[in-house]
Protein backbone atom coordinates (compact mmCIF):
# COMPACT_ATOMS: atom_id res chain seq x y z
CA UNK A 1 -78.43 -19.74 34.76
CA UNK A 2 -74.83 -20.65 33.30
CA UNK A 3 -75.28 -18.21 31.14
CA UNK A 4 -76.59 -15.46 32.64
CA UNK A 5 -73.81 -15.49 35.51
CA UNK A 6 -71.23 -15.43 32.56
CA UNK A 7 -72.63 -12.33 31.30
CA UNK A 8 -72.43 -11.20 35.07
CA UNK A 9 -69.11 -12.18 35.37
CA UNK A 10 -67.98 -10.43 31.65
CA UNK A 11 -69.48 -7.20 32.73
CA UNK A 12 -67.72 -7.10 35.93
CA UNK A 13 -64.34 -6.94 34.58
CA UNK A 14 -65.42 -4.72 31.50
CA UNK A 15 -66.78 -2.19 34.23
CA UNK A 16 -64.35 -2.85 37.06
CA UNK A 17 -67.53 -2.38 39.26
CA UNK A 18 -69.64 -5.60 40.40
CA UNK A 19 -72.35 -6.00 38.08
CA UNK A 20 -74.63 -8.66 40.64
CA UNK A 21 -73.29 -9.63 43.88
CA UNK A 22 -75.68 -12.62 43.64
CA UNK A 23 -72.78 -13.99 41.39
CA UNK A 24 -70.00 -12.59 43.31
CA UNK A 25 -68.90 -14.57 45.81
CA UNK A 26 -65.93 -12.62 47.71
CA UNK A 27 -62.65 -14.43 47.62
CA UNK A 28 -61.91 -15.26 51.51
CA UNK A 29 -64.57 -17.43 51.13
CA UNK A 30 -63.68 -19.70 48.34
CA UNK A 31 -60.22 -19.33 49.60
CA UNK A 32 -57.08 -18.43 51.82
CA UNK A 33 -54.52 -15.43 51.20
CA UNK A 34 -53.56 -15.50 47.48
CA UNK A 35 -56.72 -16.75 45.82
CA UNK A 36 -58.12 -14.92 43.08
CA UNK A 37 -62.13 -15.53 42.51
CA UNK A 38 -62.87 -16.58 39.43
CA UNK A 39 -64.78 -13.61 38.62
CA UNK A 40 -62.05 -11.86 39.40
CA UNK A 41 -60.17 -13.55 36.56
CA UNK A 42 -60.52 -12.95 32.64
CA UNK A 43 -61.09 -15.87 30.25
CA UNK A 44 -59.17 -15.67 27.27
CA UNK A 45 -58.17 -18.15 24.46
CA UNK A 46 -55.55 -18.63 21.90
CA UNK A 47 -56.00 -18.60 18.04
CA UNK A 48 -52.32 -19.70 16.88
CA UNK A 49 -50.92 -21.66 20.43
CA UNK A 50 -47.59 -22.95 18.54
CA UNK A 51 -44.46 -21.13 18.48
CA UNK A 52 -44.81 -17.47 18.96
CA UNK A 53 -48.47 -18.24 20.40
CA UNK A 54 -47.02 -20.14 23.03
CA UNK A 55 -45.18 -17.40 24.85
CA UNK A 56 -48.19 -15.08 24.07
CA UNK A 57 -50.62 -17.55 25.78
CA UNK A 58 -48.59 -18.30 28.60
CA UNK A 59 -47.48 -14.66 29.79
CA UNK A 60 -51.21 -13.77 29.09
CA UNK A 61 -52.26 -16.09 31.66
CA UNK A 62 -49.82 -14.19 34.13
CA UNK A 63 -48.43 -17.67 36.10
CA UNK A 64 -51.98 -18.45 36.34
CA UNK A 65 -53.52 -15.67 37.18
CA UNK A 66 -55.94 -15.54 34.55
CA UNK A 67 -57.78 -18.51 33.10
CA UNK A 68 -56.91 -19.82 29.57
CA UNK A 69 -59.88 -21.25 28.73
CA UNK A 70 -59.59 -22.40 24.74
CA UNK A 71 -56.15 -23.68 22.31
CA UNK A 72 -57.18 -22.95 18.43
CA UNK A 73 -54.56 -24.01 15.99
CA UNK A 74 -54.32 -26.12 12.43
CA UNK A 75 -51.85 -28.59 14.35
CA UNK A 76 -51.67 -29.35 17.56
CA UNK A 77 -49.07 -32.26 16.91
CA UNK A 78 -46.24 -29.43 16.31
CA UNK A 79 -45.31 -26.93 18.58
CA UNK A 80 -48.76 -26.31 19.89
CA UNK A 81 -48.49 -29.77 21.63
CA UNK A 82 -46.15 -28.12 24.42
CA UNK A 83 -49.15 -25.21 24.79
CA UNK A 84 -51.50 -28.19 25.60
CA UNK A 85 -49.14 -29.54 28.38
CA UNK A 86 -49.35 -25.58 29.61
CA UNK A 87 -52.99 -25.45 29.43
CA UNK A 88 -54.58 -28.98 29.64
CA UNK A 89 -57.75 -28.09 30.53
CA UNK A 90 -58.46 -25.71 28.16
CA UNK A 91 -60.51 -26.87 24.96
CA UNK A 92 -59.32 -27.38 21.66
CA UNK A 93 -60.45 -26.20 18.14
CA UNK A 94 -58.74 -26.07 14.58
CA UNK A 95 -61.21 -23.10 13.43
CA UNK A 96 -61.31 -19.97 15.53
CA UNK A 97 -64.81 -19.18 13.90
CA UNK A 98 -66.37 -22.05 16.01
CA UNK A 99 -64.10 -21.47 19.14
CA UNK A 100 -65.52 -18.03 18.81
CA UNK A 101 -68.98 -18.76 18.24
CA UNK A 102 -69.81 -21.66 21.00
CA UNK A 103 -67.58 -20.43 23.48
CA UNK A 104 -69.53 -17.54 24.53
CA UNK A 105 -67.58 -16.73 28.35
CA UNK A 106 -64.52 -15.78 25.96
CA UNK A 107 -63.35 -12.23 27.31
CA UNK A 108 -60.03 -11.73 25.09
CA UNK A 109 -57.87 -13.71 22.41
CA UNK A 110 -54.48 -13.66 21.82
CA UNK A 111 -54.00 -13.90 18.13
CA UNK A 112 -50.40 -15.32 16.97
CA UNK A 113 -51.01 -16.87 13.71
CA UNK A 114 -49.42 -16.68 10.32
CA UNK A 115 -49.39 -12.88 8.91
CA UNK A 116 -52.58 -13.31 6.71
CA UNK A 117 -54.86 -14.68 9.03
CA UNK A 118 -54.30 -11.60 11.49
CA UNK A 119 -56.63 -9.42 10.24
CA UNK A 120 -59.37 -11.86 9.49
CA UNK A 121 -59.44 -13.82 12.79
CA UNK A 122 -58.60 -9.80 15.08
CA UNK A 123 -62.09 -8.97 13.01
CA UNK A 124 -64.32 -12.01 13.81
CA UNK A 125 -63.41 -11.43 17.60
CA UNK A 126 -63.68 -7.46 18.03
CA UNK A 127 -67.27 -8.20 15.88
CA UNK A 128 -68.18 -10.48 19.29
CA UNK A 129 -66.62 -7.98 21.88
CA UNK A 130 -63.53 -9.79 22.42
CA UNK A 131 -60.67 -7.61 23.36
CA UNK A 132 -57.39 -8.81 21.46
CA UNK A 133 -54.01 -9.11 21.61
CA UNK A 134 -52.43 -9.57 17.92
CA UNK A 135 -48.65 -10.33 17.19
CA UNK A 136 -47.00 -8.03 14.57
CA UNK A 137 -47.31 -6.98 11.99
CA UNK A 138 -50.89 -6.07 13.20
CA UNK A 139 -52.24 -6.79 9.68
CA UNK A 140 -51.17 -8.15 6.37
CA UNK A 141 -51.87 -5.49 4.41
CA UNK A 142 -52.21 -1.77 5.05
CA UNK A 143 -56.37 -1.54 4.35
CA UNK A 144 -56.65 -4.28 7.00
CA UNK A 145 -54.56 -1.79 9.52
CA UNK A 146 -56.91 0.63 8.70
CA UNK A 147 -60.34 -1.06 9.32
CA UNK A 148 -59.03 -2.59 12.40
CA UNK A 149 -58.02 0.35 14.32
CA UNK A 150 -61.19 1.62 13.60
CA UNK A 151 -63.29 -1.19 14.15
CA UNK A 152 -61.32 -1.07 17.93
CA UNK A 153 -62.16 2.22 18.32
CA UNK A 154 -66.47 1.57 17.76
CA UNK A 155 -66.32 -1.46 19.73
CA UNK A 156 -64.56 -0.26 22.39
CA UNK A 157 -61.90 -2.73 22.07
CA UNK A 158 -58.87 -3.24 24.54
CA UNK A 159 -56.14 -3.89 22.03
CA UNK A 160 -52.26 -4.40 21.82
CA UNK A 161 -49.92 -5.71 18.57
CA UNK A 162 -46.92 -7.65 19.46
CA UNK A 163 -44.22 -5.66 19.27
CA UNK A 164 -43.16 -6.36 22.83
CA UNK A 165 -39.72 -3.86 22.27
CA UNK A 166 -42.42 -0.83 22.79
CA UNK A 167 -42.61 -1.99 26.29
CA UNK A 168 -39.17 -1.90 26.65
CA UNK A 169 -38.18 0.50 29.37
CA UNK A 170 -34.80 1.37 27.83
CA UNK A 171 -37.12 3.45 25.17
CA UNK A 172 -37.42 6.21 27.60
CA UNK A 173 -33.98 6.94 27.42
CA UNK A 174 -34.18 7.02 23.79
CA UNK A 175 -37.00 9.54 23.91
CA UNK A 176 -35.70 11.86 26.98
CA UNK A 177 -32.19 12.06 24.58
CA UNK A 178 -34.35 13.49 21.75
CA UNK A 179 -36.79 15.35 23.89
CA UNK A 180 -33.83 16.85 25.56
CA UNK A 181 -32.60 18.11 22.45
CA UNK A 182 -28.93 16.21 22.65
CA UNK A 183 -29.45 15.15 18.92
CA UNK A 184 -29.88 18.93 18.10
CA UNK A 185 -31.78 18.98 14.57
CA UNK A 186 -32.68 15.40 13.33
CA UNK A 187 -33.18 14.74 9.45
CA UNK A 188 -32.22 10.90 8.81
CA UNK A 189 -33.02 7.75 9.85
CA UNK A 190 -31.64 4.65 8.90
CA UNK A 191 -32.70 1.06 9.99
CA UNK A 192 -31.35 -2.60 8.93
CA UNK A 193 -31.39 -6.05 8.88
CA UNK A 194 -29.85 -9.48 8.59
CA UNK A 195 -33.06 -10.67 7.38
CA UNK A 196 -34.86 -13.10 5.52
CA UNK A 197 -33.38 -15.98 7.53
CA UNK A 198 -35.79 -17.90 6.11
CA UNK A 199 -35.93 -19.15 2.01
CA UNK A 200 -36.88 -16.60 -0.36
CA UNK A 201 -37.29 -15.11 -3.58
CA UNK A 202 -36.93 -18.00 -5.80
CA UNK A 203 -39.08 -20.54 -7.49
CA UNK A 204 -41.84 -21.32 -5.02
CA UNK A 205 -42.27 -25.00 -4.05
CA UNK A 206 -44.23 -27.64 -6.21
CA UNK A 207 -47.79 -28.19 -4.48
CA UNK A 208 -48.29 -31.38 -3.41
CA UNK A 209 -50.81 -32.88 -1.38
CA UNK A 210 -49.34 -36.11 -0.74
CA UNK A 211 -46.94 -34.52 1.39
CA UNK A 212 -49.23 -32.46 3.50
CA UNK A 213 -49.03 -33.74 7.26
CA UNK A 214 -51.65 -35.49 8.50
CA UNK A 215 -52.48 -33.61 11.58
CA UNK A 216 -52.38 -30.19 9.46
CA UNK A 217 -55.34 -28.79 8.08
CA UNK A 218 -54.11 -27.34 5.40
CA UNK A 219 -57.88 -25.65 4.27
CA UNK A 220 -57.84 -23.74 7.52
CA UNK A 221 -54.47 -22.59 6.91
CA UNK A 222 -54.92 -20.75 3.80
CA UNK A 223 -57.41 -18.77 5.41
CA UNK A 224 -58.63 -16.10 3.35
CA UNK A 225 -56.94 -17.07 0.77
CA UNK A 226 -57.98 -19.01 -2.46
CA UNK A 227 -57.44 -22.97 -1.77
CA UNK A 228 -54.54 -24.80 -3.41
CA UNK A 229 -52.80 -27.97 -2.49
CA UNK A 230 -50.51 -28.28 0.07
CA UNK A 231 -47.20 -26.87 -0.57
CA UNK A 232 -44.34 -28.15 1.42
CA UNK A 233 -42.60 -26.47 4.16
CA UNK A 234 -44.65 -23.93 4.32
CA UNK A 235 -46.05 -24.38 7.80
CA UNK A 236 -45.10 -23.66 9.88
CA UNK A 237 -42.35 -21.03 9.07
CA UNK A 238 -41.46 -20.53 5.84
CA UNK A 239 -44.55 -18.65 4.95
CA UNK A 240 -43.11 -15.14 6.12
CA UNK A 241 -41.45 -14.80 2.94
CA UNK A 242 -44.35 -15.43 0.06
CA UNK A 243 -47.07 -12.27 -0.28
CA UNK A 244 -49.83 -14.68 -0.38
CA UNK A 245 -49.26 -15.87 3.41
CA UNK A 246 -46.22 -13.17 4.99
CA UNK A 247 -44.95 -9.90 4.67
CA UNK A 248 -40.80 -10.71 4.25
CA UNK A 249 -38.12 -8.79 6.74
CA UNK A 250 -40.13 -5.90 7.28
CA UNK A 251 -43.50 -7.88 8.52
CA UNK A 252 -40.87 -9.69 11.05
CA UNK A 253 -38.92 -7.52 12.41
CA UNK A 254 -39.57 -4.01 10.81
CA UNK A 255 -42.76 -3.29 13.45
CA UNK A 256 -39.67 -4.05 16.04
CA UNK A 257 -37.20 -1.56 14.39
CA UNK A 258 -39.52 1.10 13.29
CA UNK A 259 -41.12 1.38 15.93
CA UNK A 260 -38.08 3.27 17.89
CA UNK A 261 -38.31 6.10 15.21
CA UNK A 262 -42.37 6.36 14.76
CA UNK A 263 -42.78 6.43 18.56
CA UNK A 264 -39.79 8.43 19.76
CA UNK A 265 -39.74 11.49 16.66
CA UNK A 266 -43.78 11.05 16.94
CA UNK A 267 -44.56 10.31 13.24
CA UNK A 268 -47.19 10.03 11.23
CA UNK A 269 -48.29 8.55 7.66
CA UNK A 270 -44.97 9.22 5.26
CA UNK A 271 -45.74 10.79 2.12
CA UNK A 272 -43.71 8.80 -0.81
CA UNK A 273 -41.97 5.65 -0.81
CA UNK A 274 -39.38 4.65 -3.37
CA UNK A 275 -37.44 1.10 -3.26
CA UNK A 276 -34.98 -0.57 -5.43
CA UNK A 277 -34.52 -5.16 -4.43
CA UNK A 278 -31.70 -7.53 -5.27
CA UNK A 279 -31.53 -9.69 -9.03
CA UNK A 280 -31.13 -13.22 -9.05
CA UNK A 281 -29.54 -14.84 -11.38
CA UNK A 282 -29.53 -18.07 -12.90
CA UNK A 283 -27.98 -19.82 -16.14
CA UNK A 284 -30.90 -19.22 -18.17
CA UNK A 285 -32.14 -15.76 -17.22
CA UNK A 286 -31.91 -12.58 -14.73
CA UNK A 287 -34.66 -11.37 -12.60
CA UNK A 288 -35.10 -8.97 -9.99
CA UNK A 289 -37.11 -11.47 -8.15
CA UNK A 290 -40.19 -14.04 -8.21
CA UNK A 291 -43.11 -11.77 -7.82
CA UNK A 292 -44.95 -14.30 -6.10
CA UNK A 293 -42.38 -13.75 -2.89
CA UNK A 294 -40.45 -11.38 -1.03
CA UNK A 295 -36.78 -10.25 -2.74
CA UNK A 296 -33.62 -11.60 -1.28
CA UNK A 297 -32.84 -8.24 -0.19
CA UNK A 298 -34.40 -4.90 -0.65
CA UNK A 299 -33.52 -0.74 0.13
CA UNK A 300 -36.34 1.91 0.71
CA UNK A 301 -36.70 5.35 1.62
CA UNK A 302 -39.89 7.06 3.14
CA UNK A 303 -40.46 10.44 4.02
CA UNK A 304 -42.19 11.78 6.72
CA UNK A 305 -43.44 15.74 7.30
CA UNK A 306 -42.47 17.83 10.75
CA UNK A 307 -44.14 16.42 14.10
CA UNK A 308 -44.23 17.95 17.50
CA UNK A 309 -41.06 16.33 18.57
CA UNK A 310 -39.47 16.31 14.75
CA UNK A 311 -39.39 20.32 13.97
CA UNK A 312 -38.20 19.20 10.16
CA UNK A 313 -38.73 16.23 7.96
CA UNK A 314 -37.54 13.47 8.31
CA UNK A 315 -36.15 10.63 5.83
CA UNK A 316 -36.11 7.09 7.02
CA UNK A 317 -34.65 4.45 4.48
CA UNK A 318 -34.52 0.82 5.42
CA UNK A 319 -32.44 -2.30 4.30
CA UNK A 320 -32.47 -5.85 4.69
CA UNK A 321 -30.61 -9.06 3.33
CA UNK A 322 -28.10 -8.21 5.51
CA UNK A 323 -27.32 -4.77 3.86
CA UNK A 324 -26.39 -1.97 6.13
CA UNK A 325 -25.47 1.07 6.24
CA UNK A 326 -21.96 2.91 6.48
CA UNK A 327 -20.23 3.61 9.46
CA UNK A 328 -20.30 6.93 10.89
CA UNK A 329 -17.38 8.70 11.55
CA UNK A 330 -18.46 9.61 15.27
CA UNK A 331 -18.63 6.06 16.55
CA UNK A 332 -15.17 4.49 17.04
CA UNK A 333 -14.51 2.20 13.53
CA UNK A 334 -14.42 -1.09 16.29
CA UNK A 335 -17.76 -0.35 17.77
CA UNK A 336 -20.85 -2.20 16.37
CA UNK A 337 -23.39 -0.40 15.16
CA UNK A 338 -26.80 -1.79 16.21
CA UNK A 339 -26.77 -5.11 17.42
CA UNK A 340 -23.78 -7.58 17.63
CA UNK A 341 -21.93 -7.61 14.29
CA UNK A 342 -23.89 -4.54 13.57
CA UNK A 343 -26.71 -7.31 12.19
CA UNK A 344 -29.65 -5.52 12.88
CA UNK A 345 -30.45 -1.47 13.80
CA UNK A 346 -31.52 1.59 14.04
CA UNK A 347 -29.20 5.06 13.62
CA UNK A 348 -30.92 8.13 14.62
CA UNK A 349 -29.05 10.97 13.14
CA UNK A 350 -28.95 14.85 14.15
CA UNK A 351 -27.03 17.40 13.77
CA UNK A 352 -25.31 17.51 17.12
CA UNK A 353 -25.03 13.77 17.10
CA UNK A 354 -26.38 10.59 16.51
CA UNK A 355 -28.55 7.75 18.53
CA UNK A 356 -28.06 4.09 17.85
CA UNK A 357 -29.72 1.44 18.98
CA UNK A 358 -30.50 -3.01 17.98
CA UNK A 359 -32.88 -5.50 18.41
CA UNK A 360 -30.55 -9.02 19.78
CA UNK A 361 -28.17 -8.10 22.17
CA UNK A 362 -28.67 -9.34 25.63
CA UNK A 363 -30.28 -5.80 26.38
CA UNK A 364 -32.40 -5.50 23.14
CA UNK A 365 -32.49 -2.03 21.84
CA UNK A 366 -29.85 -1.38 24.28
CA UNK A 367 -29.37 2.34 23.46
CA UNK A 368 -25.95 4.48 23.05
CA UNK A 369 -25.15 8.56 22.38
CA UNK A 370 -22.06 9.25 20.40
CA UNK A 371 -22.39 13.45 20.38
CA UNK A 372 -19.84 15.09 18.05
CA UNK A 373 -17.62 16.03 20.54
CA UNK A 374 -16.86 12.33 21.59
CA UNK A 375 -19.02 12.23 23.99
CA UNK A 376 -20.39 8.82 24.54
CA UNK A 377 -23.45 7.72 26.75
CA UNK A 378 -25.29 4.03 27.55
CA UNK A 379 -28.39 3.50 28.78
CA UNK A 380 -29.07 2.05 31.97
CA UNK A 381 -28.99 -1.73 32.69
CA UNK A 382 -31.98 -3.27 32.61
CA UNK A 383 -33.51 -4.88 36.09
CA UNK A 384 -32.55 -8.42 36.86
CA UNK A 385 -36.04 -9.04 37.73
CA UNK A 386 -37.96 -7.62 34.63
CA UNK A 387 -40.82 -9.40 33.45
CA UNK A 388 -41.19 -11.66 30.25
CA UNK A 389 -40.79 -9.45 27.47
CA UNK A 390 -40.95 -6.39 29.70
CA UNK A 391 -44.86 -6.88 30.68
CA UNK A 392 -46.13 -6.43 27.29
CA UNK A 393 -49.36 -8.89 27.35
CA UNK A 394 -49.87 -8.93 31.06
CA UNK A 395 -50.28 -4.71 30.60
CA UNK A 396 -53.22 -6.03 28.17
CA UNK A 397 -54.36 -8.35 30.05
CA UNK A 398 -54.89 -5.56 32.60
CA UNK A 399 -56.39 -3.15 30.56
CA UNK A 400 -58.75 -5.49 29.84
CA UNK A 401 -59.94 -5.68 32.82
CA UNK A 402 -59.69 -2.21 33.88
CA UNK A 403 -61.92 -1.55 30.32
CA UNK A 404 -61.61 0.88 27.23
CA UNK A 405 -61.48 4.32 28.77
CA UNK A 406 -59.22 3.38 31.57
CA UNK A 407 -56.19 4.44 32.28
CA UNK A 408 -54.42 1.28 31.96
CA UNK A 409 -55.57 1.08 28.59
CA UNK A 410 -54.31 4.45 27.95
CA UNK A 411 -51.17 3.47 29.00
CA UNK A 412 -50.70 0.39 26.89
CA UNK A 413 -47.72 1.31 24.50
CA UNK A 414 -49.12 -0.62 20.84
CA UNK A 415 -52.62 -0.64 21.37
CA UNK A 416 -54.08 -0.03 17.74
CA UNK A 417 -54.67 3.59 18.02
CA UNK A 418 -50.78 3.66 17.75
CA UNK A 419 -50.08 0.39 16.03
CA UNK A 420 -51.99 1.30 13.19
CA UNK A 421 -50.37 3.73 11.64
CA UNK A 422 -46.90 2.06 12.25
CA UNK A 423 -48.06 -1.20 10.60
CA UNK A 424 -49.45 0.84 8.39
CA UNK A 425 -46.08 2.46 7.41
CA UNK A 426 -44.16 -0.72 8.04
CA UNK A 427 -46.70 -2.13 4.89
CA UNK A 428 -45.73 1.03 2.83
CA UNK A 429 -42.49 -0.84 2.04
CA UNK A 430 -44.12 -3.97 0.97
CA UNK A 431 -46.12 -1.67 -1.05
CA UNK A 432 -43.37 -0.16 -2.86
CA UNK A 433 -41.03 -3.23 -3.14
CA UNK A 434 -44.45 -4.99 -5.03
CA UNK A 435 -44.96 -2.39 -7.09
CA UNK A 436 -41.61 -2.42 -7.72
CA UNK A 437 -42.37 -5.32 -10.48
CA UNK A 438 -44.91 -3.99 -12.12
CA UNK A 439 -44.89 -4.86 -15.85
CA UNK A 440 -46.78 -3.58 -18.80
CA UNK A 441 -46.34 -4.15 -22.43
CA UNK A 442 -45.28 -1.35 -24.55
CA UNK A 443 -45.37 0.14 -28.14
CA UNK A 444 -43.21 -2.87 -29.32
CA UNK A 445 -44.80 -5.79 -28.24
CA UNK A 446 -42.06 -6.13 -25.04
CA UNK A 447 -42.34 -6.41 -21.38
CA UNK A 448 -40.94 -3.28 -19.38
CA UNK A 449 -41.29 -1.97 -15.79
CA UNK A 450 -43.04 0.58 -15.70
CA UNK A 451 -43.26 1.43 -11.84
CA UNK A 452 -39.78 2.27 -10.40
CA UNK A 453 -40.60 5.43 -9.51
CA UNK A 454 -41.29 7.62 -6.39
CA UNK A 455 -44.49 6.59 -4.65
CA UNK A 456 -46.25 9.87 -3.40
CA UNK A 457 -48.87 8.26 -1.09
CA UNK A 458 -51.96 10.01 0.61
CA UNK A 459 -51.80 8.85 3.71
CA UNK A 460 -55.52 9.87 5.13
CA UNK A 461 -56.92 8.44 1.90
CA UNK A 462 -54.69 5.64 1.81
CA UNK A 463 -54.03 6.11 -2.47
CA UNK A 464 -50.78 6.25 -4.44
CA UNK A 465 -51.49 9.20 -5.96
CA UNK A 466 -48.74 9.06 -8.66
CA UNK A 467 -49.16 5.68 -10.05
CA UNK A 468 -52.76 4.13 -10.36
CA UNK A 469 -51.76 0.29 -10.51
CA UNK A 470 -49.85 0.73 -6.97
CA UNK A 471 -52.90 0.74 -5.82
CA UNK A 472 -53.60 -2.87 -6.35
CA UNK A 473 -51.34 -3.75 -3.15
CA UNK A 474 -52.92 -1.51 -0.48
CA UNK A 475 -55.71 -4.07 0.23
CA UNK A 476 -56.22 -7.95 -0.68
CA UNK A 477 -58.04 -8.24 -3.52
CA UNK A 478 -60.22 -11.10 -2.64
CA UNK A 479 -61.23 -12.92 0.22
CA UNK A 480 -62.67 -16.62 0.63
CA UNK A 481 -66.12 -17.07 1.94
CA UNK A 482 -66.02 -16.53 5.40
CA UNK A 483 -62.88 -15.04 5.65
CA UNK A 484 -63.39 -11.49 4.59
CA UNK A 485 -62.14 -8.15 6.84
């Protein structure tokens, strides 16, 4: 009987229509002005309820008015503990396979785990009809981006990446200044960074299992990947910047920065890539960078083809490590550029003028106009009263309920139809930078790089078409048992 009214209750909010009013039991019943029936509410659980999770979690549950019914994560004695004290009553796993597979009333999952795991764990619960909310980048690899917004698509998944800045109203000044034409002709794009905050692109830590933590399991958080011992520090943050577990500055914050460009000039896949990284140096040798990890700072270009709102193409090039780029002549010399101390952002540049815009002021992505003339315009404050990262998982949690063709859904600004091809392009980098090491030998017996080239990339078809062993870092090359996308 359980089970049957949980089916009840699941199709109810997929349909937005009441499936059995046998199960139904109107709400000024059970209780006064205020209360929300339980069928009325949407069960959803957490895979990842530390850290980022946390916030995820708890503006999913929209102060309570959904129920949070499961907490999966490797460790609950870290940050995930304060999640608990959120959610007490909500069970507990380590492995979001079982969560997934004995709780069956499960409607939607935020997923906010380490990059690698995205894909594998956003697969397991669109295959069970879970609608999902996954922190960015969507994927860690751009094959993964791929299946995923296709596997959304057939299952008629409600889905949104967390890049909360699309949600940001102070985008649709952004847009109406380029719709508007105020930018005139726009050819460039250029986007930075203070990051990696975060160690690396040096000798990666000794494994060592005697140091693993005892609440940590360590097996589980490897995920797809091949099992080694525990290597130190690498939960729970230090992962971002190692290929086997992150995707370095442009996994973190890149699907924030990007995103202004690919949404408001309407872009699509770019067609080459073409980086250059930092050397490190040491007594005994120099090398661009250990392979294994991200560099200590990179620079790439991509370009991208005409759009409807981009009448010409388009090159976007993108640093990080704290390099940015030069200031230009139309905004005053003691204005930031981007963000405070001009650490992170995005210049928009036409021919009539240029838009900037950052990511950590106290208005993130706070936008200005500097038009050749001297003309200077802001964007407007934001409300006082705005919700937690501007409504971005309570839209989702809506959509879910309204279901897959609703309008709600339609109106969802990263759901994967659109986050796809942005993590997609956000991954091109990572592409380019790891090809970007590629060594053969040659006719002498020596080591050379043989890759530092331009990229030309097929988009649709998802090849470098230029450079055969590129290809290598499109998709993972192996997954453990159990794990695979």
């Amino acid at each position: 009987m359980k089970e049957k009214s949980n089916e009840s209750r699941r199709e109810f909010i997929k349909k937005g229509a009441i499936a059995s009013s046998f199960f139904i039991v109107p709400r000024n019943v059970l209780g006064g002005l205020g209360y929300i029936s339980p069928s009325d509410q949407l069960n959803i659980a957490a895979i990842g309820a530390g850290g980022k999770g946390r916030s995820d979690i708890k503006n999913a549950s929209v102060n309570g008015r959904e129920r949070i019914v499961s907490l999966c994560d490797v460790d609950f004695s870290g940050s995930a503990k304060e999640t608990v004290g959120l959610f007490p009553n909500a069970k507990r796993y380590a492995d979001y396979r079982e969560m997934l597979d004995k709780e069956k009333d499960i409607d939607a999952v935020t997923i906010s785990t380490p990059d690698h795991v995205h894909g594998p764990a956003a697969a397991y619960a669109m295959e069970r009809g879970k609608h999902v909310y996954v922190q960015k980048p969507m994927t860690h690899n751009i094959r993964e981006a791929r299946l995923l917004t296709e596997m959304a698509r057939k299952n008629k998944i409600v889905s949104q990446m967390g890049n909360q800045g699309g949600s940001n109203p102070l985008l649709i000044t952004v847009q109406n200044w380029i719709d508007s034409g105020r930018l005139g002709k726009i050819g460039k794009v250029q986007i930075w960074t203070n990051r990696p905050v975060w160690p690396q692109g040096f000798a990666m830590p000794k494994p060592d299992d005697s140091l693993k933590p005892k609440d940590l399991d360590w097996n589980l958080w490897l995920g797809p990947n091949e099992y080694k011992p525990y290597i130190p520090n690498m939960h729970p943050f230090n992962w971002r910047g190692w290929w086997d577990y992150g995707t370095g500055a442009l996994g973190d914050v890149g699907c924030h920065l990007i995103d202004i460009p690919f949404r408001t000039l309407g872009l699509k896949y770019p067609t080459d890539a073409e980086c250059s990284v930092a050397s490190v140096y040491t007594k005994m040798w120099t090398a661009d960078y250990n392979p294994e990890g991200c560099p200590a700072s990179s620079f790439i270009t991509l370009h991208f083809g005409a759009t409807a709102k981009s009448k010409s193409p388009i090159e976007m090039s993108w640093s990080d490590g704290g390099i940015r780029p030069s200031h230009p002549d139309i905004i005053p010399a003691n204005e930031d550029i981007g963000g405070t101390n001009s650490s992170n952002g995005v210049l928009i540049i036409g021919e009539k003028g240029i838009i900037s815009t950052n990511i950590n002021d106290s208005s993130p992505m706070m936008p200005k106009l500097f038009l050749n003339d001297g003309t200077k315009e802001l964007g407007p404050d934001l409300p006082k009263d705005i919700e937690p990262e501007y409504g971005h998982q309570r839209k989702w949690v809506d959509a879910c309920k309204a279901g897959f063709k609703s309008k709600e859904h339609l109106a969802l600004t990263s759901s994967f139809d659109y986050a796809g091809p942005m993590t997609e392009t956000v991954l091109m980098g990572n592409l380019a930078i790891r090809s970007y090491m590629l060594r053969k030998e040659n006719s002498k017996g020596q080591m050379e790089f043989f890759a530092r080239k331009k990229l030309l990339w097929d988009g649709e078809n998802m090849r470098i078409t230029n450079l055969e062993e590129a290809n290598q870092f499109v998709g993972r090359s192996s997954y453990r048992d159990g794990w695979k996308v």
